[in-house]
N, C-alpha and C. Protein backbone atom coordinates (compact mmCIF):
# COMPACT_ATOMS: atom_id res chain seq x y z
N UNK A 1 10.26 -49.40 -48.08
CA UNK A 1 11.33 -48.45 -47.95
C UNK A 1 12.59 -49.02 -48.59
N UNK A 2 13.60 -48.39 -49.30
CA UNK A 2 14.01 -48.88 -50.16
C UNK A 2 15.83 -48.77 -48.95
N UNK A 3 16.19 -49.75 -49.46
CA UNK A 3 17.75 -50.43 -48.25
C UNK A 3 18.13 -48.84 -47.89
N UNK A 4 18.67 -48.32 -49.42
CA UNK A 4 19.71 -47.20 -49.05
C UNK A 4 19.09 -46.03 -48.46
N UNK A 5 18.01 -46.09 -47.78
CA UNK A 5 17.16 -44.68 -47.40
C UNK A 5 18.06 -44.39 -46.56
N UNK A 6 18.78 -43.36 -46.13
CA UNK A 6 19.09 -42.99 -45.23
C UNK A 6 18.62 -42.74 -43.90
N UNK A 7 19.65 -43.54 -42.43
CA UNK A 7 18.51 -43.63 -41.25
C UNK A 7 19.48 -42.40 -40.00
N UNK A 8 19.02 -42.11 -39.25
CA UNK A 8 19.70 -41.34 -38.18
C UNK A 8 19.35 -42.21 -36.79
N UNK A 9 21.11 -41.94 -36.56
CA UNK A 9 21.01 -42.88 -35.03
C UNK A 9 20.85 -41.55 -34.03
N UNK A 10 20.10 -41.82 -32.92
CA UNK A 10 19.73 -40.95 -31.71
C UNK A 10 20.26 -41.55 -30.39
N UNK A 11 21.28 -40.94 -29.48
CA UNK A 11 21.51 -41.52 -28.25
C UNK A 11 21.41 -40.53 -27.57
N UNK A 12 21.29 -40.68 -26.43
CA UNK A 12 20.95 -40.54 -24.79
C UNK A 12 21.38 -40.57 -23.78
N UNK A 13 22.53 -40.06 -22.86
CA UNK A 13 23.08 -40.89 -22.02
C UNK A 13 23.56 -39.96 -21.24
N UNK A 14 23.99 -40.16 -19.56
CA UNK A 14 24.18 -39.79 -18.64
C UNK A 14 25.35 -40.15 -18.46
N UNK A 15 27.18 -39.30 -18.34
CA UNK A 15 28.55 -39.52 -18.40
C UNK A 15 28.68 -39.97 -16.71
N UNK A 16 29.23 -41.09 -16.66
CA UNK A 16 28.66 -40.95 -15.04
C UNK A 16 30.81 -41.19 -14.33
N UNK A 17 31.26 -41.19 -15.69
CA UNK A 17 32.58 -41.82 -15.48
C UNK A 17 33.07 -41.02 -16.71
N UNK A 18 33.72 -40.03 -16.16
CA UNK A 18 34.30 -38.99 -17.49
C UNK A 18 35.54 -39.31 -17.75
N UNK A 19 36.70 -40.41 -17.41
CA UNK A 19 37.84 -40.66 -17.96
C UNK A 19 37.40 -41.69 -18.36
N UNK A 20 36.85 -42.48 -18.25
CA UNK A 20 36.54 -43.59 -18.95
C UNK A 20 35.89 -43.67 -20.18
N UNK A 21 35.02 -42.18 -20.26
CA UNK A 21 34.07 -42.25 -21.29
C UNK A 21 35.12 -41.14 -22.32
N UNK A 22 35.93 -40.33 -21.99
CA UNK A 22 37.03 -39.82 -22.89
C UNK A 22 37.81 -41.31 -23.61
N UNK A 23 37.94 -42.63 -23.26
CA UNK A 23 38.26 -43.59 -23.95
C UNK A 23 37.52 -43.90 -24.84
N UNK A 24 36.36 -43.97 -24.68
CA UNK A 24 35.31 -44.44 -25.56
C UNK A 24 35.33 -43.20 -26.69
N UNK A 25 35.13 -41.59 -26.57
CA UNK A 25 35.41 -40.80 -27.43
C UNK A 25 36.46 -41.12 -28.33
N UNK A 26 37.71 -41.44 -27.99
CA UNK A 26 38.77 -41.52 -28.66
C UNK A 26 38.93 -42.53 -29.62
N UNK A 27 38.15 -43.42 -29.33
CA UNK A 27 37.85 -44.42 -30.12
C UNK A 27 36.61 -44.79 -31.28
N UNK A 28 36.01 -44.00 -30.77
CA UNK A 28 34.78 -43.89 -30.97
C UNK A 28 34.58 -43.05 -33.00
N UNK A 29 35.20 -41.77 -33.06
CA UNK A 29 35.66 -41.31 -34.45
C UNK A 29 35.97 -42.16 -35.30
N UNK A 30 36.87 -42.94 -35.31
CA UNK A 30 37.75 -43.68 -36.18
C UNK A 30 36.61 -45.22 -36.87
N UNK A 31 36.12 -45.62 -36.37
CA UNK A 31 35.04 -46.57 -36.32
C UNK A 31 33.56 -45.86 -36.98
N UNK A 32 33.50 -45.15 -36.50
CA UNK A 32 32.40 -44.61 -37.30
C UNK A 32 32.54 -44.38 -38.45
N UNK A 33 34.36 -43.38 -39.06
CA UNK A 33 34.06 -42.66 -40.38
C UNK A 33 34.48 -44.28 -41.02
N UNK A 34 35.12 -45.26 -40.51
CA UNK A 34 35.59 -46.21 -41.33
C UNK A 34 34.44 -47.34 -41.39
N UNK A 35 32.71 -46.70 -41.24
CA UNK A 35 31.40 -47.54 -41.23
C UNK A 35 30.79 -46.49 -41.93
N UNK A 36 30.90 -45.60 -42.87
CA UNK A 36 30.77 -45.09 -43.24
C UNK A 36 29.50 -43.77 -42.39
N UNK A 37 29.70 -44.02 -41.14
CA UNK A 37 28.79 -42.37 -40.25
C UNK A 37 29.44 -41.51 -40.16
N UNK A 38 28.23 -40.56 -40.49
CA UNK A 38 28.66 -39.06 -40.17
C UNK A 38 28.23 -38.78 -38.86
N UNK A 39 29.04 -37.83 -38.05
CA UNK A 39 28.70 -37.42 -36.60
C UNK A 39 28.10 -35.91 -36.88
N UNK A 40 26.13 -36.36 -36.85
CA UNK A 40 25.81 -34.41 -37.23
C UNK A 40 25.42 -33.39 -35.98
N UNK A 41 25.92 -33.79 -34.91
CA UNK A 41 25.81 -32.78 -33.74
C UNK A 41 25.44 -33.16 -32.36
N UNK A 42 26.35 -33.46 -31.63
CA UNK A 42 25.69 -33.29 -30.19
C UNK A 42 25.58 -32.45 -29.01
N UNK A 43 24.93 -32.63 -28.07
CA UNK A 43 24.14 -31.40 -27.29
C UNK A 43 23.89 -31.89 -25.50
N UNK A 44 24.85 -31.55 -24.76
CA UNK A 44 24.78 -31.67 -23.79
C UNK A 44 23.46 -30.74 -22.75
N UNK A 45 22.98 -29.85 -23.33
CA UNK A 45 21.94 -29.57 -22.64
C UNK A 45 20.34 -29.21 -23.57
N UNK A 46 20.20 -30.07 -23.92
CA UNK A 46 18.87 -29.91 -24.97
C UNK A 46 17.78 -29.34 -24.31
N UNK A 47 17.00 -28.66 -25.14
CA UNK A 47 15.68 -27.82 -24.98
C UNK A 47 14.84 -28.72 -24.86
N UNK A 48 14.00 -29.04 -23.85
CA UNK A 48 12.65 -30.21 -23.21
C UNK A 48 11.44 -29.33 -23.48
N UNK A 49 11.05 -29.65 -24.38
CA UNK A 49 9.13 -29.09 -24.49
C UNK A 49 8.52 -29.83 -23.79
N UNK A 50 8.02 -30.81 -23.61
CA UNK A 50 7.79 -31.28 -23.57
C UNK A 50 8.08 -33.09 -22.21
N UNK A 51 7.32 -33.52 -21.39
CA UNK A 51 7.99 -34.50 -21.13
C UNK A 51 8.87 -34.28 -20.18
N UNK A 52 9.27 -35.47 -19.42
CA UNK A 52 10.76 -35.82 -18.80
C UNK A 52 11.98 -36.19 -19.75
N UNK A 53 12.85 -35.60 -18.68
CA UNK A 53 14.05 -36.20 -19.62
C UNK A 53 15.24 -35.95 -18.35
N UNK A 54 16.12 -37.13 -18.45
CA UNK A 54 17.23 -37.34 -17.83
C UNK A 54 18.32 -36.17 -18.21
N UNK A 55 19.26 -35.52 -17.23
CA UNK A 55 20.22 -34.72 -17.71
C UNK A 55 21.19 -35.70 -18.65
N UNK A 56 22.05 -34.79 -19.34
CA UNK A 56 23.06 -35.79 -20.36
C UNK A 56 23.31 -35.66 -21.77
N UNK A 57 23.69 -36.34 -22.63
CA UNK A 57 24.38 -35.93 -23.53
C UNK A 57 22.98 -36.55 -24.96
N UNK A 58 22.82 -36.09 -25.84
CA UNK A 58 22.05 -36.18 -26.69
C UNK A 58 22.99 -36.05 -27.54
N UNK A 59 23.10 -37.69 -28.92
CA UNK A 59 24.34 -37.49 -29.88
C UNK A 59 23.54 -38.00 -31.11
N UNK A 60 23.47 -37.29 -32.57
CA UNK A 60 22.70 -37.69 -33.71
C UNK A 60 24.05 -37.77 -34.59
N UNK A 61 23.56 -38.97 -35.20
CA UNK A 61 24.66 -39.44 -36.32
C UNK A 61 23.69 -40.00 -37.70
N UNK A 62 23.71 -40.39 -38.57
CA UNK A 62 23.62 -40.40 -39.87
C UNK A 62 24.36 -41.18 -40.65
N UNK A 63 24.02 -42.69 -40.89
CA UNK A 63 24.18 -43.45 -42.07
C UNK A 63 23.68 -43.49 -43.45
N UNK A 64 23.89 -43.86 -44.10
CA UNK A 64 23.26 -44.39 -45.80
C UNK A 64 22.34 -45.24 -46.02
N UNK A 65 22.73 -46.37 -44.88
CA UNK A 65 21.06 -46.76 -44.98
C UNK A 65 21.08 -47.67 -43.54
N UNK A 66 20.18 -48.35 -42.97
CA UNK A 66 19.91 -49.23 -42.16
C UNK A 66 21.38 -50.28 -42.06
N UNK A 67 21.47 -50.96 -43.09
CA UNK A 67 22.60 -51.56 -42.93
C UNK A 67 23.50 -51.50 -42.97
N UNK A 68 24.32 -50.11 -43.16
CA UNK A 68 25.33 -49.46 -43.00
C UNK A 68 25.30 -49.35 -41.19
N UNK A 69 24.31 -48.68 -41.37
CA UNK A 69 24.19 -48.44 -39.21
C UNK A 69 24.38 -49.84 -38.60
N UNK A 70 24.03 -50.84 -39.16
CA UNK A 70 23.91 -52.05 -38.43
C UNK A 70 25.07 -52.94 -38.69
N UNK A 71 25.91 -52.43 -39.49
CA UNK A 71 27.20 -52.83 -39.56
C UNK A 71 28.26 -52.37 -38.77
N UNK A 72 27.76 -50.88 -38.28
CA UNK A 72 28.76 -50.18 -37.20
C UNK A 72 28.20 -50.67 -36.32
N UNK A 73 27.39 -51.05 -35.61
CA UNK A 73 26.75 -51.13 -34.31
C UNK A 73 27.20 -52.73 -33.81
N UNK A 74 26.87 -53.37 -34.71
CA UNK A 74 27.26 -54.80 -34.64
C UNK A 74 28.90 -55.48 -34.59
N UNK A 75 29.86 -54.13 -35.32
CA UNK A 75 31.14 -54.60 -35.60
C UNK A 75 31.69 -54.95 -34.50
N UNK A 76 32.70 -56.02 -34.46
CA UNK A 76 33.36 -56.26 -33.32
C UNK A 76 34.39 -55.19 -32.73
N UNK A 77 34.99 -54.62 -33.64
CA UNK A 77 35.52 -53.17 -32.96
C UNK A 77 34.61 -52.20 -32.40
N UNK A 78 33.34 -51.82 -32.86
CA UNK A 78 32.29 -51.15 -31.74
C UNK A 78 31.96 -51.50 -30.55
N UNK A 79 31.51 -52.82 -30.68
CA UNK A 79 31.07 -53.72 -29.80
C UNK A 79 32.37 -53.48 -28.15
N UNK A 80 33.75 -53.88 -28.46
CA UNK A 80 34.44 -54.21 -28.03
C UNK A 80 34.82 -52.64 -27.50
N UNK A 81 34.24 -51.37 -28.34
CA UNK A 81 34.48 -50.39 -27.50
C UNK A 81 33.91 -49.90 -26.53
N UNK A 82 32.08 -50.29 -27.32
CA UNK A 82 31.04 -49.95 -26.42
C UNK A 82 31.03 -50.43 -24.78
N UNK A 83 31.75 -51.15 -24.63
CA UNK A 83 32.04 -52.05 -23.37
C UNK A 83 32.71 -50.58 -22.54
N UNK A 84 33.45 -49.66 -22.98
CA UNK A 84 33.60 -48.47 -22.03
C UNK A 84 32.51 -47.48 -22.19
N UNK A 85 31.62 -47.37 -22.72
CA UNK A 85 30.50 -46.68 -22.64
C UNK A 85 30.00 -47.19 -21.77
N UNK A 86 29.12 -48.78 -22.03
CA UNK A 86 28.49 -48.93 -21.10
C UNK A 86 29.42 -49.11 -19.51
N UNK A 87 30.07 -48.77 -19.41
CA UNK A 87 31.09 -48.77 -17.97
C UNK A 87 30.83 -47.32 -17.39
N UNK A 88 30.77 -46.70 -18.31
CA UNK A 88 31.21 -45.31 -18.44
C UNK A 88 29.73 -44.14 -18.06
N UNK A 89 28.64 -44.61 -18.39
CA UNK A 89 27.25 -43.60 -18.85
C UNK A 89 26.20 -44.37 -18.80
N UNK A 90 25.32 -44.09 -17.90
CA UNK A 90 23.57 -44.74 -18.30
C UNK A 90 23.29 -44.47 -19.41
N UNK A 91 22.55 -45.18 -20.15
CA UNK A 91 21.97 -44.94 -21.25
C UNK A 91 20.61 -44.80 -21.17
N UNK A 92 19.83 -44.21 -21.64
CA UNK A 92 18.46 -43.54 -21.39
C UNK A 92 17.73 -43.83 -22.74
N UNK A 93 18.58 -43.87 -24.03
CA UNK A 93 17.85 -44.36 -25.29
C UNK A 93 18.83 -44.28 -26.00
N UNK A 94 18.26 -45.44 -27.30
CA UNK A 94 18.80 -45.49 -28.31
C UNK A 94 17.90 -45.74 -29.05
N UNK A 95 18.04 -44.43 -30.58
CA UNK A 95 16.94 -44.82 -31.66
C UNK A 95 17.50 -44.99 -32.97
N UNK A 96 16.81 -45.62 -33.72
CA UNK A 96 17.18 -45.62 -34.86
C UNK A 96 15.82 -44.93 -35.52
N UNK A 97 16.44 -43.56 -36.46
CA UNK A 97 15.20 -43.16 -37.44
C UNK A 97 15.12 -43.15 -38.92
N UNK A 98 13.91 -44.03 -39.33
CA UNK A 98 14.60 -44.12 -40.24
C UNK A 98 13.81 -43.09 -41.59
N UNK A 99 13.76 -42.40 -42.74
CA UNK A 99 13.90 -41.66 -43.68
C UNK A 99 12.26 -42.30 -44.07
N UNK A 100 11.25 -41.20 -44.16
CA UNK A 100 9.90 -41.33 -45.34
C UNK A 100 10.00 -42.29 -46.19
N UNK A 101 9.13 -43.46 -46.36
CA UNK A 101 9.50 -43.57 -48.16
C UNK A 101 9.07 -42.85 -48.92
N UNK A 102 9.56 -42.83 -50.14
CA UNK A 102 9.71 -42.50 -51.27
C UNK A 102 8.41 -42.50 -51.68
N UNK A 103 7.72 -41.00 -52.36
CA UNK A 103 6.22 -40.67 -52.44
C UNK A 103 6.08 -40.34 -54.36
């Protein structure tokens, strides 16, 4: 699979602390567009076919490639924000997906 495939991040999570986690929102924009992610839609009450699933927030975002995502995720300004998330929301998953190769 070639670096720049483009990957989509998938989260999961239960707001269990809603002023706290409005910090993490606020912060949260600015860090992403300056890691180069796009934010492509999230969904507080998703359609379950299938399976269990925890109530909560379902959020898909979209990098350029793997190491673009792993540069936001890893940065010390994420890092240092994520600390009010995890204060803030169970987390239930986090995925990284990443793009077909090239046929």
């Amino acid at each position: 699979m070639p670096a720049t495939s483009p990957v989509r991040f998938v989260a999961h999570f239960t707001v269990v602390d809603p002023d706290r986690y409005r910090v993490y929102e606020k912060g949260f924009f600015p860090i992403l567009k300056a890691h180069g992610g796009r934010f492509l839609t999230f969904d507080d009450d998703v359609t379950v076919l299938e399976g269990e699933h925890a109530a909560g927030r379902t959020v898909l975002l979209e990098f350029d490639s793997d190491e673009a995502l792993r540069a936001w995720w890893e940065s010390p300004e994420y890092r240092e924000l994520a600390e009010h998330r995890h204060a803030s929301t169970t987390t239930h998953a986090v995925y990284v997906v990443h793009s077909p190769p090239g046929r």
